[in-house]
Protein backbone atom coordinates (compact mmCIF):
# COMPACT_ATOMS: atom_id res chain seq x y z
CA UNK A 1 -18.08 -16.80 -34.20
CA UNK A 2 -20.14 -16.01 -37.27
CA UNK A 3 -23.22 -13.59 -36.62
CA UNK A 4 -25.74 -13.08 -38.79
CA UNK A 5 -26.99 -9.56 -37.15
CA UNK A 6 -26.51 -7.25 -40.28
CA UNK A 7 -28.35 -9.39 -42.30
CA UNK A 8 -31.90 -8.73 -40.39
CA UNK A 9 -30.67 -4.94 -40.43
CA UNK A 10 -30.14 -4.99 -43.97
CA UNK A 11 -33.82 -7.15 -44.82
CA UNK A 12 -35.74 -4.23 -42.04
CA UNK A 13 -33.95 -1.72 -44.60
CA UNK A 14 -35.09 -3.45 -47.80
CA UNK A 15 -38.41 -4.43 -46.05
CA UNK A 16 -38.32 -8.10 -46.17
CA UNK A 17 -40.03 -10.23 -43.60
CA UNK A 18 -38.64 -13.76 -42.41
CA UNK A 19 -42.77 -14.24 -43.83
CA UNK A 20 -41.59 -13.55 -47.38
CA UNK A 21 -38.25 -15.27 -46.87
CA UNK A 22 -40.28 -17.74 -46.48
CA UNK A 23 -43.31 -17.46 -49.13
CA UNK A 24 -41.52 -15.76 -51.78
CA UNK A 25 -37.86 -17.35 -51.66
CA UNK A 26 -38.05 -20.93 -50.35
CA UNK A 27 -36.07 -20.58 -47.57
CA UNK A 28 -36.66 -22.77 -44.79
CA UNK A 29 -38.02 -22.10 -41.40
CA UNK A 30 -34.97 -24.55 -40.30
CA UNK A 31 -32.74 -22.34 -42.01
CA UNK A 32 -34.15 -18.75 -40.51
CA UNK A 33 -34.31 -20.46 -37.09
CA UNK A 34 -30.25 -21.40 -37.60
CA UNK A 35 -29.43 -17.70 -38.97
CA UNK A 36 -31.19 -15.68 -36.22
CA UNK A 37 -29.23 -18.29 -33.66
CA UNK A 38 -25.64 -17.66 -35.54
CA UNK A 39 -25.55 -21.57 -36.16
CA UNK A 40 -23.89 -23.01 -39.19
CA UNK A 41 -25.69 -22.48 -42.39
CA UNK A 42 -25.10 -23.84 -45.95
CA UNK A 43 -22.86 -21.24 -48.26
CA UNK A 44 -25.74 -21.89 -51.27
CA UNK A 45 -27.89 -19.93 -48.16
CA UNK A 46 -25.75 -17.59 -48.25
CA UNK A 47 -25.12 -17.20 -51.64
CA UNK A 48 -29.29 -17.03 -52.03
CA UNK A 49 -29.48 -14.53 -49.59
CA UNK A 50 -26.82 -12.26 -51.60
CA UNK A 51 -28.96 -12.54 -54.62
CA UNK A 52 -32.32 -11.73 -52.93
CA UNK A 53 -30.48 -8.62 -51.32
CA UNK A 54 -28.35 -7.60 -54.16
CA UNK A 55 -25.50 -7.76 -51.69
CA UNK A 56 -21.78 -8.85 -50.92
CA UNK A 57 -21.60 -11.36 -48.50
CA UNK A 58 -19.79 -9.50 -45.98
CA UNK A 59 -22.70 -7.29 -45.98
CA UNK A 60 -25.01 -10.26 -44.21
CA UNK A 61 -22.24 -11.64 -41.78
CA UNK A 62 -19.80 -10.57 -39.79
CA UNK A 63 -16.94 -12.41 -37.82
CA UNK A 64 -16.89 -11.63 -34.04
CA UNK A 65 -14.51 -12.72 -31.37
CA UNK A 66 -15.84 -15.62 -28.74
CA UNK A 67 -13.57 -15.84 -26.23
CA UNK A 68 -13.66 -19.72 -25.89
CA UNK A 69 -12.65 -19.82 -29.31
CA UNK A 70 -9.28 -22.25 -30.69
């Protein structure tokens, strides 16, 4: 399972609000909704995200273990 966790640590740090997300970058109140569930989002997302944050990817997301997985 994919979880988005670090990424609201990292916007708190850099003082970003899911407002601004929204305001200032475009990004969807679908999409926030899907990344503070740790549902499937789009890699352009992703990718967006990086470039807001100045950031590696693995710096957003992390992979954990789910039990039911395979």
């Amino acid at each position: 399972m994919i979880s988005y966790q670090k990424l609201w640590v990292l916007l708190k740090e850099r003082g970003i609000t899911q407002s601004m997300l929204r305001r200032e970058y475009g990004i969807t109140p679908q999409c926030i909704s899907a990344l503070k569930e740790d549902r499937y989002v789009r890699t352009a997302l992703l990718d967006k995200l990086c470039l807001i944050l100045s950031c590696d990817v693995s710096e957003i997301l992390e992979r954990k273990e789910d039990a039911g997985e395979i």
